[in-house]
Structure formats: C-alpha cells, structure tokens
C-alpha atoms as a PDB file:
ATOM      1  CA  UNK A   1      25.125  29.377 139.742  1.00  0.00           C
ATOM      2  CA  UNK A   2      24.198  28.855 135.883  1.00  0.00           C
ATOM      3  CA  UNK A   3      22.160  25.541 135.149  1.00  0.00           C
ATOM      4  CA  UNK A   4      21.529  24.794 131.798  1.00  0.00           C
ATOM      5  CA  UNK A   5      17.961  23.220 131.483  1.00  0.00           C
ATOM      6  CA  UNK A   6      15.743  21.771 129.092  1.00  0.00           C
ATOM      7  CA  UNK A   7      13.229  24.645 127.345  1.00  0.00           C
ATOM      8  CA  UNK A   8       9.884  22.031 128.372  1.00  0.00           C
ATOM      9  CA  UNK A   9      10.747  20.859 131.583  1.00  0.00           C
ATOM     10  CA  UNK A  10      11.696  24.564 132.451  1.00  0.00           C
ATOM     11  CA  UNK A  11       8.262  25.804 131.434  1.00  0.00           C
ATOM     12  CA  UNK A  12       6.776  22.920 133.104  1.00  0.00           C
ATOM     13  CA  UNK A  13       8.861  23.460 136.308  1.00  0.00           C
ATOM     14  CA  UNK A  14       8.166  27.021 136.263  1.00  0.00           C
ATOM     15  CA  UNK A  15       4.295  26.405 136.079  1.00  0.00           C
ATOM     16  CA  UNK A  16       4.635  24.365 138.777  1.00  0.00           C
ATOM     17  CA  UNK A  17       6.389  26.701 141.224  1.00  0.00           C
ATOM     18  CA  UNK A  18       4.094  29.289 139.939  1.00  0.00           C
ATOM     19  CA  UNK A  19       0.956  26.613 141.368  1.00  0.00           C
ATOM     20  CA  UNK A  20       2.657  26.896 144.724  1.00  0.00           C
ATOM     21  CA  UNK A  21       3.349  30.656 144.696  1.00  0.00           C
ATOM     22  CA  UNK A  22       7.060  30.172 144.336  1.00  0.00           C
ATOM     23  CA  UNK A  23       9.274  30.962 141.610  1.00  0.00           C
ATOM     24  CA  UNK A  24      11.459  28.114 139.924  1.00  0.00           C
ATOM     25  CA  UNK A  25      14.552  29.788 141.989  1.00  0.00           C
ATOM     26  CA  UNK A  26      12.786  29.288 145.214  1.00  0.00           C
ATOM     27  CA  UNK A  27      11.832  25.684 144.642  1.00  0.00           C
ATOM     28  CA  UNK A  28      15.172  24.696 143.518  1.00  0.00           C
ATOM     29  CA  UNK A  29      16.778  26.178 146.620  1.00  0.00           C
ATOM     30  CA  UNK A  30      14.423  24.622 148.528  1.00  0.00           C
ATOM     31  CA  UNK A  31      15.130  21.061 147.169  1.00  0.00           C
ATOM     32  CA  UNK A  32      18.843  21.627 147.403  1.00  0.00           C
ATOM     33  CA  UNK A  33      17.850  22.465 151.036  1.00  0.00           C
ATOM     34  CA  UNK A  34      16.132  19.233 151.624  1.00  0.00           C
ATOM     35  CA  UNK A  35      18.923  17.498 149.855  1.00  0.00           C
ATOM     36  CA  UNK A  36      21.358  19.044 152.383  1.00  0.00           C
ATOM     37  CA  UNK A  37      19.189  18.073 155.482  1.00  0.00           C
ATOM     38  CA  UNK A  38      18.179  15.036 154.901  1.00  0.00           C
ATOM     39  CA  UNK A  39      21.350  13.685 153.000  1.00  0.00           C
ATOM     40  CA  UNK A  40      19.370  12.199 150.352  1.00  0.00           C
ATOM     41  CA  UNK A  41      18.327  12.718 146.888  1.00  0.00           C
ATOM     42  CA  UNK A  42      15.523  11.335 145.815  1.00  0.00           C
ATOM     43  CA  UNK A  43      14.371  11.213 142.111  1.00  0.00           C
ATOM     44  CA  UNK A  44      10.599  10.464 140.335  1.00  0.00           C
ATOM     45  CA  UNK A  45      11.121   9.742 137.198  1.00  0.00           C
ATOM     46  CA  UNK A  46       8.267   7.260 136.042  1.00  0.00           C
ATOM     47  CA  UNK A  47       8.984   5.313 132.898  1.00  0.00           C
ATOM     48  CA  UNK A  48       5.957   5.260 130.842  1.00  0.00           C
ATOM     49  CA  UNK A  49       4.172   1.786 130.049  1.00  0.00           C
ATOM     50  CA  UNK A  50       4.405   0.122 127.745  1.00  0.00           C
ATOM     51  CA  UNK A  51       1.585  -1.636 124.719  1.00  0.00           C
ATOM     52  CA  UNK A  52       2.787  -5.116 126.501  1.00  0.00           C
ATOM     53  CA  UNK A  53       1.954  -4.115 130.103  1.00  0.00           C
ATOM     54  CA  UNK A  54      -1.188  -1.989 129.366  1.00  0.00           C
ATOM     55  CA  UNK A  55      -2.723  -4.643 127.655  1.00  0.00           C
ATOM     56  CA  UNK A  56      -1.996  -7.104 130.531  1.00  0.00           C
ATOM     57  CA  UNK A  57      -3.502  -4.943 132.938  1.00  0.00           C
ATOM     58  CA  UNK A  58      -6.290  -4.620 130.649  1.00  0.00           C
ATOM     59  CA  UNK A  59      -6.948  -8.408 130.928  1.00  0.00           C
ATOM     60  CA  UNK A  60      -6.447  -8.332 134.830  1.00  0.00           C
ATOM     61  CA  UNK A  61      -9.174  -5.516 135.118  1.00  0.00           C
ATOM     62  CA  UNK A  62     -12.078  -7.507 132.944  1.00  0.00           C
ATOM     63  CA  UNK A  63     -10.914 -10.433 135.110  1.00  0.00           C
ATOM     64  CA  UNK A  64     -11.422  -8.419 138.704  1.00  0.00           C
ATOM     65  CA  UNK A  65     -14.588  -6.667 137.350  1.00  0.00           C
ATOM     66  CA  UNK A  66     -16.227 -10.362 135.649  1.00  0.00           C
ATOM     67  CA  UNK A  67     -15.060 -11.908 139.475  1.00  0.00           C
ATOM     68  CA  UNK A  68     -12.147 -14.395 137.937  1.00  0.00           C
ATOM     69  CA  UNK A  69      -9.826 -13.954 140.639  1.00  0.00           C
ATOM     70  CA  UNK A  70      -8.789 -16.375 143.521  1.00  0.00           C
ATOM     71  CA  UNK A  71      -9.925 -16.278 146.778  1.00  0.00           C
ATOM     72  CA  UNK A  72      -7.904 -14.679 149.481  1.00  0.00           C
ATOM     73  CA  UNK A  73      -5.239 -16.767 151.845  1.00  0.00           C
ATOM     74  CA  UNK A  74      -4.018 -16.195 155.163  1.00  0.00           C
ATOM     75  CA  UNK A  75      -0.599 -17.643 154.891  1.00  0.00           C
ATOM     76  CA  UNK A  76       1.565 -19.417 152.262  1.00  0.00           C
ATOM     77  CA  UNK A  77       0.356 -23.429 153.256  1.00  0.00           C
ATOM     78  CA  UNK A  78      -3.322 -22.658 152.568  1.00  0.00           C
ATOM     79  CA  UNK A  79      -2.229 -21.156 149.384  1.00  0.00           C
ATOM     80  CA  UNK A  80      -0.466 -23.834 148.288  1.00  0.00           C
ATOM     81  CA  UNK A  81      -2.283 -26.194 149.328  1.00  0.00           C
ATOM     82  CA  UNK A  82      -5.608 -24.678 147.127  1.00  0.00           C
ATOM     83  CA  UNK A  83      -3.064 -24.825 144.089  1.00  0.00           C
ATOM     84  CA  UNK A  84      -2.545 -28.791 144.649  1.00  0.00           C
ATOM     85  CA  UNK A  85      -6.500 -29.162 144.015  1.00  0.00           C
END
C-alpha cells in the first residue's frame, strides 16, 4: 500500500516510532491493528489556542494564585442560594 504523507509529520512520525524502537511501518500497522480490534478510530488532533483564550486563562490563574475564587458547594441549592446574597 502507497500513502502519500506530509514531508514534517513524516519526519516527526518517524522520530517517534524511532523513540519506541519501531519503525513508522510498524506503528502504522499496529494502529490499523487497533483500529480493526477495537472498531474505532480515534483521532488527537489539538487545535492550538488562541490570543482570546490564553489571555483568559491568564486572568483565571492571577485570580486562583491572589485567592479570588468562590468557595466550594456540595450541590446546586447551596450554590445558588450563595449567588442570591
């Protein structure tokens, strides 16, 4: 079977196999074998953040570290209950 790949995520996939002591044919057979057993394909393919959502995790970090968060609840009626003070 021919694939045609991508020169950089070749490399990259090679280097990986290479980590494991595998070459890129044996890791793609073994995939296609989990595929087969399992039925499933599963994908990671994690889209990179962006200025927005760094920046509001930014804020949420000072606010953990200076100790501006809520206290914790049990269940939803004591939580709503706190935000009717």
């Amino acid at each position: 079977m021919s694939v045609k790949l991508d020169k950089e995520v070749k490399e990259s996939a090679q280097e990986v196999a290479r980590s494991a002591g595998l070459t890129l044919s044996a890791l793609v057979n073994a995939y296609l074998r989990q595929v087969v057993a399992t039925r499933r394909i599963e994908i990671y393919a994690p889209e990179p953040m962006t200025p927005k959502l760094e920046k509001m995790i930014s804020r949420i970090e000072k606010d953990i570290t200076a100790g501006r968060v809520s206290k914790r609840f049990t269940n939803a009626r004591d939580f709503l209950a706190d935000l009717k003070k």
